[in-house]
PDB file of N, CA and C in Angstrom:
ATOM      1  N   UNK A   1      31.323 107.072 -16.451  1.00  0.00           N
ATOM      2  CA  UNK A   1      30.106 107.757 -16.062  1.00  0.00           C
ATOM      3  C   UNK A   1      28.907 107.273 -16.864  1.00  0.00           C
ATOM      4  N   UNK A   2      28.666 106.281 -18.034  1.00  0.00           N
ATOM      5  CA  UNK A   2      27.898 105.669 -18.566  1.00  0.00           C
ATOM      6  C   UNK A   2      27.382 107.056 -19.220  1.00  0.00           C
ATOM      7  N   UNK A   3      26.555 106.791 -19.792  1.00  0.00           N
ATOM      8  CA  UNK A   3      25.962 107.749 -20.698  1.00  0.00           C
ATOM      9  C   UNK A   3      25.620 109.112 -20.657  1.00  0.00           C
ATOM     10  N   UNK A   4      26.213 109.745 -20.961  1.00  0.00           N
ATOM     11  CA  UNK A   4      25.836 111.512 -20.640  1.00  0.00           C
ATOM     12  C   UNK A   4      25.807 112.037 -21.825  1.00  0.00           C
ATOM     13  N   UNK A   5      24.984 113.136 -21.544  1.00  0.00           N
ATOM     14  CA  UNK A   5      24.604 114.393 -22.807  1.00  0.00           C
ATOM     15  C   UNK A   5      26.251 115.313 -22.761  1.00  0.00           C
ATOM     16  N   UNK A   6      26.637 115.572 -23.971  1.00  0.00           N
ATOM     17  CA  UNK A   6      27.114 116.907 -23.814  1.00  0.00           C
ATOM     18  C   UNK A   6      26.616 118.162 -23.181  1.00  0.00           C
ATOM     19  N   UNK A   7      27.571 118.800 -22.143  1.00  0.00           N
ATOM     20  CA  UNK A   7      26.703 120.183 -21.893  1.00  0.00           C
ATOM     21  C   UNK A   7      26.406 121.172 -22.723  1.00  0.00           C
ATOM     22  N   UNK A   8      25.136 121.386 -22.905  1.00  0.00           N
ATOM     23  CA  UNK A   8      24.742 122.422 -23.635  1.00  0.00           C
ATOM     24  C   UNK A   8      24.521 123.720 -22.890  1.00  0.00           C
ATOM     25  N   UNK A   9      24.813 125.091 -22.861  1.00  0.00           N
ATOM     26  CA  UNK A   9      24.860 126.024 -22.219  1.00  0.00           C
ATOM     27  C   UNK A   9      23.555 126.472 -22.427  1.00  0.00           C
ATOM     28  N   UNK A  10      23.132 126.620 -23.469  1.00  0.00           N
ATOM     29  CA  UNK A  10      21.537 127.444 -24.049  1.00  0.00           C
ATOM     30  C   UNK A  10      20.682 126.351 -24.008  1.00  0.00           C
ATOM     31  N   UNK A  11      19.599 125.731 -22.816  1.00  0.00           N
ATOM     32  CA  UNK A  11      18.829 125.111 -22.806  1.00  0.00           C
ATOM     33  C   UNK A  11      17.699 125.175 -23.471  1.00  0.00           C
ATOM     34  N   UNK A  12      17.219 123.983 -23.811  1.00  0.00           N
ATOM     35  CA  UNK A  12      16.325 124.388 -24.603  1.00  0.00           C
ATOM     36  C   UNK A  12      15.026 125.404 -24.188  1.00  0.00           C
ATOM     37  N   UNK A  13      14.137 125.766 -25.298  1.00  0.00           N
ATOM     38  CA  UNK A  13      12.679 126.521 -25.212  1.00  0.00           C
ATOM     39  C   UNK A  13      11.956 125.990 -24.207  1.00  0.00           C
ATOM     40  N   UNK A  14      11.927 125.007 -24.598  1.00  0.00           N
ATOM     41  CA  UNK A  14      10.569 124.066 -24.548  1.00  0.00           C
ATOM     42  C   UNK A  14      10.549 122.698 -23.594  1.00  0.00           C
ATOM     43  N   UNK A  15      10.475 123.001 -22.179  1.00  0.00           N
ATOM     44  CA  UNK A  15      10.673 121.767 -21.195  1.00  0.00           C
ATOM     45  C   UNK A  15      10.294 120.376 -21.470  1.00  0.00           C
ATOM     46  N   UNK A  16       9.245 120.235 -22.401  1.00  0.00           N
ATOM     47  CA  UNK A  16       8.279 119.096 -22.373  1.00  0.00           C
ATOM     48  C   UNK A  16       9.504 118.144 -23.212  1.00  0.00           C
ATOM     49  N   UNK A  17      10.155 118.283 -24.074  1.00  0.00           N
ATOM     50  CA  UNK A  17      11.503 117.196 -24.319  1.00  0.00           C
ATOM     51  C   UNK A  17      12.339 117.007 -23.764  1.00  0.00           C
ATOM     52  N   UNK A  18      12.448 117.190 -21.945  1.00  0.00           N
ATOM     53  CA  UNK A  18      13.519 117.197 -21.373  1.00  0.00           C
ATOM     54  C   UNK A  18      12.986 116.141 -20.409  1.00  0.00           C
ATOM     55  N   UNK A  19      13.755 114.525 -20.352  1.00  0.00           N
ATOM     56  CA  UNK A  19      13.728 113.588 -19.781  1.00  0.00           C
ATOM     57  C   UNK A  19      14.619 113.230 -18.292  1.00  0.00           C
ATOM     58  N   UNK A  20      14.693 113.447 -17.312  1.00  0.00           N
ATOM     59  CA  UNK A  20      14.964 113.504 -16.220  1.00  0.00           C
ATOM     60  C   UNK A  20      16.048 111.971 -16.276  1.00  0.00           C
ATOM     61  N   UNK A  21      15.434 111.050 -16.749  1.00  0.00           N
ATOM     62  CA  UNK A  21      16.272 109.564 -16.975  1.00  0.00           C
ATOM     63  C   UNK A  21      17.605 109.713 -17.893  1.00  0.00           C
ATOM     64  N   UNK A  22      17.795 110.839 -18.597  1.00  0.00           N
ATOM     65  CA  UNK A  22      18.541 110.758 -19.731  1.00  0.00           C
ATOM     66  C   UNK A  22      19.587 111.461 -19.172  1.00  0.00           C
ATOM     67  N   UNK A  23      19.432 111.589 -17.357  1.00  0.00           N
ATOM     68  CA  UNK A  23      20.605 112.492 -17.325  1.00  0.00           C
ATOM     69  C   UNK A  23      21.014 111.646 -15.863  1.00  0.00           C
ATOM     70  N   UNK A  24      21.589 110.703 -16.010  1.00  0.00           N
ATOM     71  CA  UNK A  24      21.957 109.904 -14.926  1.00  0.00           C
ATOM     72  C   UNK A  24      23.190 110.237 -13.664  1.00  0.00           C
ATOM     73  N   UNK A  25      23.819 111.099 -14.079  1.00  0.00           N
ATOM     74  CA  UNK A  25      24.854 111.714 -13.339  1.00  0.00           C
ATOM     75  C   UNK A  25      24.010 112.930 -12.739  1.00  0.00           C
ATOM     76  N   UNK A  26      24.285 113.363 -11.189  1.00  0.00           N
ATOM     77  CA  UNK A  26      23.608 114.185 -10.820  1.00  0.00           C
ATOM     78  C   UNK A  26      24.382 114.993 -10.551  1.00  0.00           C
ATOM     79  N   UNK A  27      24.915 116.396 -10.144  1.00  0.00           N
ATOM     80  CA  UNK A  27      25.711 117.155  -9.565  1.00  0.00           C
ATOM     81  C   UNK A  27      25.355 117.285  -8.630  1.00  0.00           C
ATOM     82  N   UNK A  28      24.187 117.953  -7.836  1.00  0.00           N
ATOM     83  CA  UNK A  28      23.314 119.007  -7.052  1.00  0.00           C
ATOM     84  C   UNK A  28      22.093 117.903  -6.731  1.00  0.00           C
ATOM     85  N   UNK A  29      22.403 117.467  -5.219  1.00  0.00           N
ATOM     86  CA  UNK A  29      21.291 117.628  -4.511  1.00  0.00           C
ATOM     87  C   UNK A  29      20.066 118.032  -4.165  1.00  0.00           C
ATOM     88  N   UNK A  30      18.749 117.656  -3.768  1.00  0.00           N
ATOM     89  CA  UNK A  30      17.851 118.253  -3.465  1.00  0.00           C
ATOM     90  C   UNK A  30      17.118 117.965  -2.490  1.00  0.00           C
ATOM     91  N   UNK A  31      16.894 118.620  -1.279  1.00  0.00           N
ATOM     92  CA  UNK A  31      16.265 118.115  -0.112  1.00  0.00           C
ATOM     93  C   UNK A  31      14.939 119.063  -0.101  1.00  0.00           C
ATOM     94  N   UNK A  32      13.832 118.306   0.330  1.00  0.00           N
ATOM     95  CA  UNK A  32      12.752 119.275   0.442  1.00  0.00           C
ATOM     96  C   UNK A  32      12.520 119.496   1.897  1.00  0.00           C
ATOM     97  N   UNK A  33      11.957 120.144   2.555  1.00  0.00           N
ATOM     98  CA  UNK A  33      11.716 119.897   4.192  1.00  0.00           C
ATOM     99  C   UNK A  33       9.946 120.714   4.264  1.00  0.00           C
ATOM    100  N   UNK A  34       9.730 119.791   4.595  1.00  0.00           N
ATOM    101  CA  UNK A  34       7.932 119.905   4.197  1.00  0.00           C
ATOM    102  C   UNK A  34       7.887 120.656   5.546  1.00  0.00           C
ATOM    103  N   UNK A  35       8.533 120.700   6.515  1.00  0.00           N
ATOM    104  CA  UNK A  35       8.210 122.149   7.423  1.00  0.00           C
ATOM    105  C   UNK A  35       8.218 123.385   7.211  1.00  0.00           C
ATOM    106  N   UNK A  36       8.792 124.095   5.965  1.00  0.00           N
ATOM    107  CA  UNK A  36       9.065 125.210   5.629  1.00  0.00           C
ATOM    108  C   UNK A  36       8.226 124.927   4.347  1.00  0.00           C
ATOM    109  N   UNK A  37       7.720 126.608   3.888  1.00  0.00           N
ATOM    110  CA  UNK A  37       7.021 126.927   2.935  1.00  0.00           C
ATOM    111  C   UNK A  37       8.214 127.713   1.887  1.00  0.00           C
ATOM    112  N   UNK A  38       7.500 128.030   0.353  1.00  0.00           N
ATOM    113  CA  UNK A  38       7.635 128.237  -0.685  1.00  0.00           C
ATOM    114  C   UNK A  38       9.245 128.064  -0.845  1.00  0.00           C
ATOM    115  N   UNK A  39       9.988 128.540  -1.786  1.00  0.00           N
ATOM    116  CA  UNK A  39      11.121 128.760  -1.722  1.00  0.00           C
ATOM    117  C   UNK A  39      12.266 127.805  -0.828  1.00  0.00           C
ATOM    118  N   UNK A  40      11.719 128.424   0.276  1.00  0.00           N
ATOM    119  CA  UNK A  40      12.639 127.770   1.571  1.00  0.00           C
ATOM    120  C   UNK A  40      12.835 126.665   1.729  1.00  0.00           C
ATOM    121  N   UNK A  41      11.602 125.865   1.498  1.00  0.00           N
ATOM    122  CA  UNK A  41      11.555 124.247   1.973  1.00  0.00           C
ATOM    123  C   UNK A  41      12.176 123.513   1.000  1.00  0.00           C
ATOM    124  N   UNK A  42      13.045 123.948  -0.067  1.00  0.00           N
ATOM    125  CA  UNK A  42      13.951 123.558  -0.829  1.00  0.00           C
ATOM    126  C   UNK A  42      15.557 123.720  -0.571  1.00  0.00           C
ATOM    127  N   UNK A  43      16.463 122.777  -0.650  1.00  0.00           N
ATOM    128  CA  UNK A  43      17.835 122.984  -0.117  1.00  0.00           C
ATOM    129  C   UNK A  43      18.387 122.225  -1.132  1.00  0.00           C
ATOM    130  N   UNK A  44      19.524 123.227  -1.890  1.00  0.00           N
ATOM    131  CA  UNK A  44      19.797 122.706  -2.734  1.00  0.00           C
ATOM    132  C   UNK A  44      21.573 122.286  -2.257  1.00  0.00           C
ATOM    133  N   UNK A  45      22.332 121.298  -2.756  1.00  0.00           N
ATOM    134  CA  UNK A  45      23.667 121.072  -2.141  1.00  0.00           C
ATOM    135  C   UNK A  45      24.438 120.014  -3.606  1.00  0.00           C
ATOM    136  N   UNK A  46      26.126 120.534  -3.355  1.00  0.00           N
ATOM    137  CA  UNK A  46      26.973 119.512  -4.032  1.00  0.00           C
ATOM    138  C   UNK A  46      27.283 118.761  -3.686  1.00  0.00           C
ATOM    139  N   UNK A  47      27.299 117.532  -3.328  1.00  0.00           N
ATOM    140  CA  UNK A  47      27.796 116.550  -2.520  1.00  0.00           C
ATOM    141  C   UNK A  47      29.361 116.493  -2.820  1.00  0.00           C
ATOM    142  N   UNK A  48      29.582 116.071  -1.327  1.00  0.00           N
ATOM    143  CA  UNK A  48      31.008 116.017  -1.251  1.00  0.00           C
ATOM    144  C   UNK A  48      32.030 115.504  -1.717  1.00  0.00           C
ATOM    145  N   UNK A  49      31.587 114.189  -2.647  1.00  0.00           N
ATOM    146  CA  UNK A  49      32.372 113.214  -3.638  1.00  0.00           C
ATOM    147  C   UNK A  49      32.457 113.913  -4.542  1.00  0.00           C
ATOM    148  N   UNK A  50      31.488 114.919  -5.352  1.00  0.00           N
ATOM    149  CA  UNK A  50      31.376 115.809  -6.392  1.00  0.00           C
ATOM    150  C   UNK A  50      32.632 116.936  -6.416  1.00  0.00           C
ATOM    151  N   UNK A  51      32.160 117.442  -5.553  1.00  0.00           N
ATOM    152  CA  UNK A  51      33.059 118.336  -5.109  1.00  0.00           C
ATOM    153  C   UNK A  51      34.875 118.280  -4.941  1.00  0.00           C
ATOM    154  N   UNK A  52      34.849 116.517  -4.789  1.00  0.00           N
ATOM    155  CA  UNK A  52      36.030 116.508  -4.922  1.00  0.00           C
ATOM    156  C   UNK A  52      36.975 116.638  -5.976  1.00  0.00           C
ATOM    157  N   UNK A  53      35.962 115.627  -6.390  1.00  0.00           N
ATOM    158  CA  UNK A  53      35.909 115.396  -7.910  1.00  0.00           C
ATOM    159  C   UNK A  53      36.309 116.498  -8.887  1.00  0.00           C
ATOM    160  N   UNK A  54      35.772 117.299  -8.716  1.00  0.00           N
ATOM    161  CA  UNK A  54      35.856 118.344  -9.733  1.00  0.00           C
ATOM    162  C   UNK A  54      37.149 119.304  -9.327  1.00  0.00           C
ATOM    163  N   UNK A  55      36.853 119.719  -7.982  1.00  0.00           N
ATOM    164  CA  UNK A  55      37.973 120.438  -7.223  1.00  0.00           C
ATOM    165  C   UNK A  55      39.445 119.791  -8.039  1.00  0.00           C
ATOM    166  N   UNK A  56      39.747 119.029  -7.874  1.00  0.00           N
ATOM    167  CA  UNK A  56      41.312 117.476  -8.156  1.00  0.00           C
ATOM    168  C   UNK A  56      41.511 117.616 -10.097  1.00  0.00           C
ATOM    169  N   UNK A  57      40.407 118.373 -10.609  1.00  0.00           N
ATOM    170  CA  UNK A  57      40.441 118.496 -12.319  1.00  0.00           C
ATOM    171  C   UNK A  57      41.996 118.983 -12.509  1.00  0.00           C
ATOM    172  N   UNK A  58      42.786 118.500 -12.983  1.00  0.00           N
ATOM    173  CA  UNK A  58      44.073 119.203 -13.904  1.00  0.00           C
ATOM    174  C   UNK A  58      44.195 120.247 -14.604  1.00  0.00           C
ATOM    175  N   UNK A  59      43.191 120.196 -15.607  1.00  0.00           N
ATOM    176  CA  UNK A  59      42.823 120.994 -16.395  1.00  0.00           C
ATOM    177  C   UNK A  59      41.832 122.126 -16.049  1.00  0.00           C
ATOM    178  N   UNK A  60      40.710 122.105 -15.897  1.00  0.00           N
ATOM    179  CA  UNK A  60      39.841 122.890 -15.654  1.00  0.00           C
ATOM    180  C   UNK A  60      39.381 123.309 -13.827  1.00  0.00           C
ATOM    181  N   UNK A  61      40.202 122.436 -12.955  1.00  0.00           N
ATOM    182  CA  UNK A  61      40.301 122.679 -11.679  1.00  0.00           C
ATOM    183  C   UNK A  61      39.841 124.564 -11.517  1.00  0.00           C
ATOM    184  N   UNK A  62      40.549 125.250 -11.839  1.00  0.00           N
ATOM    185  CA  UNK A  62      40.412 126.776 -11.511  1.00  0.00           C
ATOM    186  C   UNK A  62      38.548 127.157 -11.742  1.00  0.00           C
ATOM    187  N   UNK A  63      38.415 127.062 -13.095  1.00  0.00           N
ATOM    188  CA  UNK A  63      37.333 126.937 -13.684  1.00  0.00           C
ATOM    189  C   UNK A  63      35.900 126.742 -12.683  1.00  0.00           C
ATOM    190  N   UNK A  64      35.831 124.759 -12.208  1.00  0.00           N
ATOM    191  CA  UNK A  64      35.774 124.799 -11.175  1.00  0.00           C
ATOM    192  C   UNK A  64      35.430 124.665 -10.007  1.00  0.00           C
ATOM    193  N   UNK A  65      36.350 125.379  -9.407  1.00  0.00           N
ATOM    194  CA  UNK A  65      36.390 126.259  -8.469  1.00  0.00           C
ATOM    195  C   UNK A  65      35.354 127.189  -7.826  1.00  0.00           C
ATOM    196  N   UNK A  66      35.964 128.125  -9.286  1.00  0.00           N
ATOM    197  CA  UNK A  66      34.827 129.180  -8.949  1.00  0.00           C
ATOM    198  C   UNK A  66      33.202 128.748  -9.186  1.00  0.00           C
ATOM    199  N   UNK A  67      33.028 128.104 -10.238  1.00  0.00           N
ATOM    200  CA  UNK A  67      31.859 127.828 -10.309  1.00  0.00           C
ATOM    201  C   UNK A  67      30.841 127.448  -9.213  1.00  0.00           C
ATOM    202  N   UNK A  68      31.720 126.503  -8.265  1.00  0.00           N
ATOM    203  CA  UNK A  68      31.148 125.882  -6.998  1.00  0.00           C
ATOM    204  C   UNK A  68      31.348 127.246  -6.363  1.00  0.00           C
ATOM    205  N   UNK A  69      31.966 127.673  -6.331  1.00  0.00           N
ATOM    206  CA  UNK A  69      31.975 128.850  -5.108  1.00  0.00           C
ATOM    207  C   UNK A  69      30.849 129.563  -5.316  1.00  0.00           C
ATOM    208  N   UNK A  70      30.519 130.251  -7.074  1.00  0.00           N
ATOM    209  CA  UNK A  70      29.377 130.831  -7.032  1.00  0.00           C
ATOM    210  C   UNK A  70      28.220 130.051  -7.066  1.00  0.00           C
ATOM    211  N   UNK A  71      28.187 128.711  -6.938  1.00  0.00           N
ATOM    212  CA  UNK A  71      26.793 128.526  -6.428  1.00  0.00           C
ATOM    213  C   UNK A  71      26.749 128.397  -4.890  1.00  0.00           C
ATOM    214  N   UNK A  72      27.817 128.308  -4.437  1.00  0.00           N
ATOM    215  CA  UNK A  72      27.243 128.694  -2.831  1.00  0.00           C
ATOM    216  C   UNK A  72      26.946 129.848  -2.243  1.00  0.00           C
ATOM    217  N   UNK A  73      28.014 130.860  -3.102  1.00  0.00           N
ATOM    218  CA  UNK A  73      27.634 131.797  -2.550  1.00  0.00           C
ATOM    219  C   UNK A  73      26.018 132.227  -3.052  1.00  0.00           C
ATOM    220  N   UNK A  74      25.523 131.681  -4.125  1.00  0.00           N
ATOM    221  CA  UNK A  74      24.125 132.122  -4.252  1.00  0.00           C
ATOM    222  C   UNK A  74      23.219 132.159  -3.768  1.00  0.00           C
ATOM    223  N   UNK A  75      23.320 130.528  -3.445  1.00  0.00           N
ATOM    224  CA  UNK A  75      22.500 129.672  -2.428  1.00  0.00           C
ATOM    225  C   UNK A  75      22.318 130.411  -0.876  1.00  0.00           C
ATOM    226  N   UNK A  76      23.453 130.918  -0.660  1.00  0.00           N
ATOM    227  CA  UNK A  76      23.579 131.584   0.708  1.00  0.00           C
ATOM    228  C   UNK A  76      23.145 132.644   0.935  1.00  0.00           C
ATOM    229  N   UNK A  77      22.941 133.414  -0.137  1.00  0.00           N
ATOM    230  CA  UNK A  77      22.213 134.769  -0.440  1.00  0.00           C
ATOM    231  C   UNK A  77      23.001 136.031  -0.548  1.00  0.00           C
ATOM    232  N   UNK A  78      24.501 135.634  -0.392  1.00  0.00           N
ATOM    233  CA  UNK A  78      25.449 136.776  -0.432  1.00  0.00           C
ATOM    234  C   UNK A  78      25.994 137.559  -1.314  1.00  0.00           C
TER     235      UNK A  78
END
């Protein structure tokens, strides 16, 4: 996966030291759709290689799991 940060759970304060390049692995998708306003015109998604990916874990497979589940179900509004 070439260079990655450890995950840190407690992000930092202060956005302005946070480099977008320094994080080359993406999880989560982002589509904008300039037909829809605020909020909406954002779609956020795991891609499906990801998903596999993580789903197939040995170890932390359960883990997850759920995790993906609760971001869909978030995303979905349920």
């Amino acid at each position: 996966m070439g260079d990655v940060r450890v995950y840190n759970p407690t992000p930092p304060e202060t956005t302005s030291s946070i480099d977008l390049r320094d994080y080359q692995f993406k999880m989560v998708e982002l589509k904008v759709n300039g037909r829809e306003s605020g909020l909406r015109k954002y779609e956020f998604s795991i891609p499906p290689k990801t998903r596999a990916l993580y789903h197939s874990d040995i170890l932390y497979g359960a883990q997850w799991r759920q995790l993906i589940r609760d971001f869909d179900e978030r995303l979905l509004g349920n």
